[in-house]
PDB file of N, CA and C in Angstrom:
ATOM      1  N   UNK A   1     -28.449 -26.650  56.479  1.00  0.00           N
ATOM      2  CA  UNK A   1     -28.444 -25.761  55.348  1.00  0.00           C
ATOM      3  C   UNK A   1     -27.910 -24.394  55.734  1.00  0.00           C
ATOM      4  N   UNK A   2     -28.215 -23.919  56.810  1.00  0.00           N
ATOM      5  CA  UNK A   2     -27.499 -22.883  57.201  1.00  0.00           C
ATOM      6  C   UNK A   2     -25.828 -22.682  57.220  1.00  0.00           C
ATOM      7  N   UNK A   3     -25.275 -23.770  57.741  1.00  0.00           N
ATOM      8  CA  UNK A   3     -24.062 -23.669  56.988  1.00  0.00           C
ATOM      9  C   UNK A   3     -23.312 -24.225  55.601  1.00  0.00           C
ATOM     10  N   UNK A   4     -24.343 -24.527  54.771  1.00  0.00           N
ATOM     11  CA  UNK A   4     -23.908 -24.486  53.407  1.00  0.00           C
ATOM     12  C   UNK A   4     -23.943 -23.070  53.054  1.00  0.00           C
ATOM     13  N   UNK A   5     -25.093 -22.056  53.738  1.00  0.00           N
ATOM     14  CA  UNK A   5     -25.662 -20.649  53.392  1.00  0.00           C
ATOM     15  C   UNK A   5     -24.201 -19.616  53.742  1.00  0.00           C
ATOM     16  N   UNK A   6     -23.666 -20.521  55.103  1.00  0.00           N
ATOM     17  CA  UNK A   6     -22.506 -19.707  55.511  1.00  0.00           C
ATOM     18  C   UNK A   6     -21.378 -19.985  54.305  1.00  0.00           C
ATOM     19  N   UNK A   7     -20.989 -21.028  54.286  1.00  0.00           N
ATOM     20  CA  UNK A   7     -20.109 -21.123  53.094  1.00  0.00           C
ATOM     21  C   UNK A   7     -20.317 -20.260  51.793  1.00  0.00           C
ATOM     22  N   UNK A   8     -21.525 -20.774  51.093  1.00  0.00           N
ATOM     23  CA  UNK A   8     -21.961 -19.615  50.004  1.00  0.00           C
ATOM     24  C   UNK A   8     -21.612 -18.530  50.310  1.00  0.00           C
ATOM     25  N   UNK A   9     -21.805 -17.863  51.418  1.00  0.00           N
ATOM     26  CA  UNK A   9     -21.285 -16.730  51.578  1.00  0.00           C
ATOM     27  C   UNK A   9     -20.198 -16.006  51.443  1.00  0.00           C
ATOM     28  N   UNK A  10     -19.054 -16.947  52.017  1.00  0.00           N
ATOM     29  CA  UNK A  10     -18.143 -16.851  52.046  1.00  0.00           C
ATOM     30  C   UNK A  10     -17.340 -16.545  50.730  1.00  0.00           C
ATOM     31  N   UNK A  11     -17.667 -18.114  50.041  1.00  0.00           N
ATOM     32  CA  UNK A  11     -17.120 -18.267  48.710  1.00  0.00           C
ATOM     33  C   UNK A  11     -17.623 -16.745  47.870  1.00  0.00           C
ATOM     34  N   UNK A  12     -18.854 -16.008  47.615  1.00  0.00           N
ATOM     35  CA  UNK A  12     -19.097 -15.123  47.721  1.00  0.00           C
ATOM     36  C   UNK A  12     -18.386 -13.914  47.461  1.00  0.00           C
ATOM     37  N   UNK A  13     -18.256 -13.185  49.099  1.00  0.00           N
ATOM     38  CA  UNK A  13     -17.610 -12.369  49.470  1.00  0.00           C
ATOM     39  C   UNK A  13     -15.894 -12.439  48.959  1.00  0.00           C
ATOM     40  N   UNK A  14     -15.475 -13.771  49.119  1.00  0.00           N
ATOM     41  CA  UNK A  14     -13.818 -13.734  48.424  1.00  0.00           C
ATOM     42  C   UNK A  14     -13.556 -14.179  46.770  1.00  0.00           C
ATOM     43  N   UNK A  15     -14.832 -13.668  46.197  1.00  0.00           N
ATOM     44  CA  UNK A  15     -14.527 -13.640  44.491  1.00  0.00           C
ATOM     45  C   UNK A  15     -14.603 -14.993  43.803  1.00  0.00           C
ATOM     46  N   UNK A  16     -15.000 -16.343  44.797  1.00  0.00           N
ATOM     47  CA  UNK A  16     -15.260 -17.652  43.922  1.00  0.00           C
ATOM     48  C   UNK A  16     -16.482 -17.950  43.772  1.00  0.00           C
ATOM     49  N   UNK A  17     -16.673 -18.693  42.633  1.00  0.00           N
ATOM     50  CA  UNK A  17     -18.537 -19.300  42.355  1.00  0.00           C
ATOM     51  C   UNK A  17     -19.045 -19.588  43.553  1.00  0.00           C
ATOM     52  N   UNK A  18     -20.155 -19.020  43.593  1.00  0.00           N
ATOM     53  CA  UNK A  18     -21.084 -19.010  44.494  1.00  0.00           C
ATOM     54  C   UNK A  18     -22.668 -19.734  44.345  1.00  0.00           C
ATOM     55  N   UNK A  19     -22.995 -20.446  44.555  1.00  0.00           N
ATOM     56  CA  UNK A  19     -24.808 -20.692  44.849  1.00  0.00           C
ATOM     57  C   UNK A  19     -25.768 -19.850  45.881  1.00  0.00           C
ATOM     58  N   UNK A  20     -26.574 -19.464  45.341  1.00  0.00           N
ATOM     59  CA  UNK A  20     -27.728 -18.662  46.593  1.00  0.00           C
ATOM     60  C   UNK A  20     -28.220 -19.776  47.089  1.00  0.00           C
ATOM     61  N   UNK A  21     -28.523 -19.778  48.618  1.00  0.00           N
ATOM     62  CA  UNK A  21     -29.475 -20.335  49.298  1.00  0.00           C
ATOM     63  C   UNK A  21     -30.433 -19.729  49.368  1.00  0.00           C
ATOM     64  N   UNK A  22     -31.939 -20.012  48.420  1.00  0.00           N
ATOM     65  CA  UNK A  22     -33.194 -19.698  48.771  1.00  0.00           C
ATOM     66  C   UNK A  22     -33.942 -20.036  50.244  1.00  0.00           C
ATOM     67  N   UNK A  23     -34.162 -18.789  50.793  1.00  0.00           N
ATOM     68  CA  UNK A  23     -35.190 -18.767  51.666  1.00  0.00           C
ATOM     69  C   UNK A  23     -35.755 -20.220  52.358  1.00  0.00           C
ATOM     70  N   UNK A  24     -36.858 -20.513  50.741  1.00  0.00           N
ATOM     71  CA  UNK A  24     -37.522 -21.448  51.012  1.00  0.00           C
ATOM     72  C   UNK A  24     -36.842 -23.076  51.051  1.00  0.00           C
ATOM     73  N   UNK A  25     -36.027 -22.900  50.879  1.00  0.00           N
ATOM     74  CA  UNK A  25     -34.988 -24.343  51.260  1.00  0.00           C
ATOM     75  C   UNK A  25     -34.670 -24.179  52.495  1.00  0.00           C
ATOM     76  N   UNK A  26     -34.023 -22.952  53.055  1.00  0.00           N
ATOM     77  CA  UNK A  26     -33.641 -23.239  54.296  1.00  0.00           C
ATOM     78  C   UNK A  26     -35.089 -23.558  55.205  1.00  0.00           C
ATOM     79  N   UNK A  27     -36.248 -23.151  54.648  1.00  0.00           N
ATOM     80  CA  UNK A  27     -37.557 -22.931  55.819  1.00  0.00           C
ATOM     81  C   UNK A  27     -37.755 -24.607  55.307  1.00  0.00           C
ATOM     82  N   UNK A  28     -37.299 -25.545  54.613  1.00  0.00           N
ATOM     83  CA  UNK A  28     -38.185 -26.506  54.280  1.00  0.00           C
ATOM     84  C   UNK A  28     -36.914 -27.864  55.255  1.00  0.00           C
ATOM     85  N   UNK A  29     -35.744 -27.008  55.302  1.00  0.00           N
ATOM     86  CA  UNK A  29     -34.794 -27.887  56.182  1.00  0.00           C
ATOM     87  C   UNK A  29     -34.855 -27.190  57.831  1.00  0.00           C
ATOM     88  N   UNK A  30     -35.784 -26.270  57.847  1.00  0.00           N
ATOM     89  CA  UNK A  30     -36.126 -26.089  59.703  1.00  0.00           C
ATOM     90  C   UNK A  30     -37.357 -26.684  59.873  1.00  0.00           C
ATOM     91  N   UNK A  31     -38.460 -27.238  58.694  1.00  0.00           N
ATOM     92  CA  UNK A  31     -39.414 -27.754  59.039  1.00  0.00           C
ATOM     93  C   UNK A  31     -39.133 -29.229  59.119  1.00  0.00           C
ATOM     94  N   UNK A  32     -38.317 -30.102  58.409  1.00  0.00           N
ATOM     95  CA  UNK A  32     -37.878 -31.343  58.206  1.00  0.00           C
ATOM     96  C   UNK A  32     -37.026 -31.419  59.979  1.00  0.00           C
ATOM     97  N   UNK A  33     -35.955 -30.907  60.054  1.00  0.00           N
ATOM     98  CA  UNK A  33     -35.520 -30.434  61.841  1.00  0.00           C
ATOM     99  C   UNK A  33     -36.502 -30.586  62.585  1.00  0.00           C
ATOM    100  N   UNK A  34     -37.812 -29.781  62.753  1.00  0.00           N
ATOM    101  CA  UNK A  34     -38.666 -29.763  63.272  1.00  0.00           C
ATOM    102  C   UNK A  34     -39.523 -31.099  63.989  1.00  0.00           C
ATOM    103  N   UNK A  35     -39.804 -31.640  62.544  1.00  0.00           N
ATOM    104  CA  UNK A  35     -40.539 -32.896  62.224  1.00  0.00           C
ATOM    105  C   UNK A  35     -39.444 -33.746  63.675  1.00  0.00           C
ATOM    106  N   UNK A  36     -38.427 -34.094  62.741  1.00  0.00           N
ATOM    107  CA  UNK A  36     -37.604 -35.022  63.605  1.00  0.00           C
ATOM    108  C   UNK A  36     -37.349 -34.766  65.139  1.00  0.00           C
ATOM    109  N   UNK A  37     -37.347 -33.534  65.765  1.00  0.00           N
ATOM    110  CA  UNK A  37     -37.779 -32.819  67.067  1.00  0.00           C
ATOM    111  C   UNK A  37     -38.747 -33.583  67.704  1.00  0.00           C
ATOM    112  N   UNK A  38     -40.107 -33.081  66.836  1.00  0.00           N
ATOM    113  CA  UNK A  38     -41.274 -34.030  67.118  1.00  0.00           C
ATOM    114  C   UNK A  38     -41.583 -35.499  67.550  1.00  0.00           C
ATOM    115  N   UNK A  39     -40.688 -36.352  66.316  1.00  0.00           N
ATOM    116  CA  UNK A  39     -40.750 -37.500  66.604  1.00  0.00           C
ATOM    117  C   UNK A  39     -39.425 -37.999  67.843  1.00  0.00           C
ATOM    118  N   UNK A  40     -38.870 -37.672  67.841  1.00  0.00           N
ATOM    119  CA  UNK A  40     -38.382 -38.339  68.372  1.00  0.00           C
ATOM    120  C   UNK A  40     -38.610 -37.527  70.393  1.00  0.00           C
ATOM    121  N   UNK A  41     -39.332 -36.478  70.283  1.00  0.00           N
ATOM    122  CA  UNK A  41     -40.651 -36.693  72.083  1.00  0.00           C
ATOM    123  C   UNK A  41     -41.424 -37.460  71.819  1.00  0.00           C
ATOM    124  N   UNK A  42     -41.739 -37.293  70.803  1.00  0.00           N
ATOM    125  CA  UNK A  42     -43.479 -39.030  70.998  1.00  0.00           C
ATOM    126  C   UNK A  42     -42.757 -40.317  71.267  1.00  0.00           C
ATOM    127  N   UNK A  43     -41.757 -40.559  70.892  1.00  0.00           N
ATOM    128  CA  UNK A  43     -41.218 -41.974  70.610  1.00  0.00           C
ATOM    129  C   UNK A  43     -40.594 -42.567  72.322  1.00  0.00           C
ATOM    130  N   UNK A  44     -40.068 -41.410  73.091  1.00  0.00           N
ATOM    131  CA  UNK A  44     -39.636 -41.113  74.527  1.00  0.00           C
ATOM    132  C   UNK A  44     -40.876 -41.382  75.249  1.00  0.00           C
ATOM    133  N   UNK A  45     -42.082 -40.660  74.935  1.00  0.00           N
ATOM    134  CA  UNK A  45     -43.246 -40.407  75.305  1.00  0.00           C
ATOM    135  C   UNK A  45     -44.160 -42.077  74.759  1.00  0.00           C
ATOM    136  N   UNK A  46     -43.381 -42.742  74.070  1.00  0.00           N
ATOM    137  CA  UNK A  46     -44.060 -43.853  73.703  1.00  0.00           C
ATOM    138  C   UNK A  46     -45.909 -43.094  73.361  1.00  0.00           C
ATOM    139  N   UNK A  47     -45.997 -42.384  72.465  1.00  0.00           N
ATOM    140  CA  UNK A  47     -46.860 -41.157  71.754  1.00  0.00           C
ATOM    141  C   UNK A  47     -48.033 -42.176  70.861  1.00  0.00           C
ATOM    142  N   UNK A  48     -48.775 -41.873  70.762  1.00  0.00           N
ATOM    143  CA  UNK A  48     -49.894 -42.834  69.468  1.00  0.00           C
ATOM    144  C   UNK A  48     -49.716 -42.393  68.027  1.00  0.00           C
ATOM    145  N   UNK A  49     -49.082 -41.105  68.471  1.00  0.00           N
ATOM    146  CA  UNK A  49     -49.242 -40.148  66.764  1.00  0.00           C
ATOM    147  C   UNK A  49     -47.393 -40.172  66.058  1.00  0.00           C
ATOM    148  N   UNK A  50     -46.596 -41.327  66.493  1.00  0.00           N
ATOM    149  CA  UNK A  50     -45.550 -42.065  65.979  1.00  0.00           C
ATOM    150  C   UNK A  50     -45.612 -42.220  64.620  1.00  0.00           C
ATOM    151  N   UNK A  51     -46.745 -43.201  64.315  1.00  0.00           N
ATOM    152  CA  UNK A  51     -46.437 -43.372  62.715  1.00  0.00           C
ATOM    153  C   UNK A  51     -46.719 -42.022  61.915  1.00  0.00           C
ATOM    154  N   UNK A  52     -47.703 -40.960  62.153  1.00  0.00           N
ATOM    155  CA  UNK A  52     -48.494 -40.144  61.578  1.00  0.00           C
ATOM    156  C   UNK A  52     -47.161 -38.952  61.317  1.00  0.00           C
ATOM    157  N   UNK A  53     -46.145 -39.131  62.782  1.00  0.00           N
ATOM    158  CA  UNK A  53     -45.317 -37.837  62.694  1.00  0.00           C
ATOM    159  C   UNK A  53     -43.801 -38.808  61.953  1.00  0.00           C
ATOM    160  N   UNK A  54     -43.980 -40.130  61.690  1.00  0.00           N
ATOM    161  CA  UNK A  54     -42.894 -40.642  60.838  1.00  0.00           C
ATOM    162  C   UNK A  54     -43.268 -40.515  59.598  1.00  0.00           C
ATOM    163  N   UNK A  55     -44.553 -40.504  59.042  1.00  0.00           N
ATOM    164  CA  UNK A  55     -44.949 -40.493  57.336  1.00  0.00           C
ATOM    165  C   UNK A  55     -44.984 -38.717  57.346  1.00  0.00           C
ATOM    166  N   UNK A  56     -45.252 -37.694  58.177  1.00  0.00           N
ATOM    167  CA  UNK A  56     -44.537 -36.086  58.312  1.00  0.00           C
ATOM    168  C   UNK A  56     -43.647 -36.048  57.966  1.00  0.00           C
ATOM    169  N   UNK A  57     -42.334 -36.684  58.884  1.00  0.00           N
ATOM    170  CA  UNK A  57     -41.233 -36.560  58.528  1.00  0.00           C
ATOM    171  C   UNK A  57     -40.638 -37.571  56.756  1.00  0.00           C
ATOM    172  N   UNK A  58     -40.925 -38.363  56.699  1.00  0.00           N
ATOM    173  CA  UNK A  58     -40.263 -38.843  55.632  1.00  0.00           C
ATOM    174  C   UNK A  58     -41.064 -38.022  54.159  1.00  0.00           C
ATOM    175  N   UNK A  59     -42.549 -36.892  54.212  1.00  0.00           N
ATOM    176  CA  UNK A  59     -42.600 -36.315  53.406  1.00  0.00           C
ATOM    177  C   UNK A  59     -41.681 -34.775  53.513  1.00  0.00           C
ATOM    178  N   UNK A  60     -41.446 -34.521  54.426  1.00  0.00           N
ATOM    179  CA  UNK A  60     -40.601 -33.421  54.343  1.00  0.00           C
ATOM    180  C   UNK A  60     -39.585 -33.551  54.084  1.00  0.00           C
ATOM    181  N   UNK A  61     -38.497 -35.085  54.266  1.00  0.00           N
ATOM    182  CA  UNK A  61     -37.567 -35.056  53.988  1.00  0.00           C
ATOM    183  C   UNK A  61     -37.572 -35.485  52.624  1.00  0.00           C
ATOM    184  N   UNK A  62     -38.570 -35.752  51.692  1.00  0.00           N
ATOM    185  CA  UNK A  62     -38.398 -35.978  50.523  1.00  0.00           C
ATOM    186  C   UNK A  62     -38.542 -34.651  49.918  1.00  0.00           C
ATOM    187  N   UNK A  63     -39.358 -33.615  50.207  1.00  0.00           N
ATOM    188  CA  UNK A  63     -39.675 -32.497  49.502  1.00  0.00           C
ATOM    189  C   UNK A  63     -38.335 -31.618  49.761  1.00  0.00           C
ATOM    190  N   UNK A  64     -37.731 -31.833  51.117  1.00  0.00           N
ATOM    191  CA  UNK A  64     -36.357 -31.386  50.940  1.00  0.00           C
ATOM    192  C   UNK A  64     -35.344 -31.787  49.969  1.00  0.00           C
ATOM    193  N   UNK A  65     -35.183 -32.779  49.850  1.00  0.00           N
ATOM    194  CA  UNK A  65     -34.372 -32.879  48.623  1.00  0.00           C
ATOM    195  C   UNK A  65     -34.822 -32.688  47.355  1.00  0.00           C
ATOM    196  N   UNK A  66     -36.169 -32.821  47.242  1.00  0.00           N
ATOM    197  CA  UNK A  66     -36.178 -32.266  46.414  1.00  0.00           C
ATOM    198  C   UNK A  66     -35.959 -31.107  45.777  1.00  0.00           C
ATOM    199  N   UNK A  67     -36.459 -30.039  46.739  1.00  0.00           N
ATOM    200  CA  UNK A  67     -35.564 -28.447  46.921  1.00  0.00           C
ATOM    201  C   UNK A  67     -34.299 -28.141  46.297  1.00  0.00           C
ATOM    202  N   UNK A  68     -33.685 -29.275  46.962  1.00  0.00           N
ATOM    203  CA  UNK A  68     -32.108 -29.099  47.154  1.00  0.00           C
ATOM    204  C   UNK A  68     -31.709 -29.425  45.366  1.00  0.00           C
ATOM    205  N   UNK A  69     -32.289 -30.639  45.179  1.00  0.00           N
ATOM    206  CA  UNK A  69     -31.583 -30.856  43.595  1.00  0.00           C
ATOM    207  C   UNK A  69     -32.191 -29.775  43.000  1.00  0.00           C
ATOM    208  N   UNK A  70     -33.774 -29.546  42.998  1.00  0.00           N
ATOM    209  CA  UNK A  70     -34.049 -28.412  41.870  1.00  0.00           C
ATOM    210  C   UNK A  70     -33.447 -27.428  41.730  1.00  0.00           C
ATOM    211  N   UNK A  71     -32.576 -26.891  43.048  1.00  0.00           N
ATOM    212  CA  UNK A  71     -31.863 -25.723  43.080  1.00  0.00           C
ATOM    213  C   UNK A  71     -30.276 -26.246  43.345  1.00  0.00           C
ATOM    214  N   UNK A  72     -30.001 -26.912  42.816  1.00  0.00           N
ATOM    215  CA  UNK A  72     -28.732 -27.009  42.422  1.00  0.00           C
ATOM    216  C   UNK A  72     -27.808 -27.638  43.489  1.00  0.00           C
ATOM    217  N   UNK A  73     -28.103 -27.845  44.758  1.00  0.00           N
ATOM    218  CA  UNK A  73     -27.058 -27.373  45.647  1.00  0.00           C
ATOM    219  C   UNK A  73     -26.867 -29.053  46.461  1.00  0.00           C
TER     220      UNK A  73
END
C-alpha cells in the first residue's frame, strides 16, 4: 500500500485524479505484513500457535480488503 500511496501522490502533485490513502489502511496492510512475518517463523520453527497465527492472518487479510473496497482503492 505504500506504493499505491506513492503513486497517489504522484498522480497528485502532476494535476491528475487522485485517491487519498488513509492512514488506517496503510496500518491495517503493516499489520496483515506483520501477521504473515509471524507465520511464516512458527512454521520454520515448526511453532504450536500455526493455526491460531493462520486464522490472525486470514482475519486481517479479510478486514484489509475490506478497507481497501470501502475506500475505493
Amino acid at each position: 500500500m505504500e506504493y499505491r500511496q506513492l503513486v497517489e501522490s504522484y498522480r497528485h502533485a502532476v494535476g491528475l485524479d487522485f485517491k487519498e490513502v488513509p492512514p488506517e489502511l496503510l496500518e491495517a496492510d503493516r499489520n496483515r505484513s506483520n501477521f504473515r512475518l509471524k507465520l511464516a517463523d512458527a512454521r520454520s520453527r515448526e511453532a504450536p500457535e500455526v493455526p491460531q497465527l493462520e486464522a490472525e492472518l486470514e482475519i486481517a487479510e479479510v478486514t484489509f480488503q475490506n478497507m481497501k473496497t470501502g475506500y475505493g482503492l
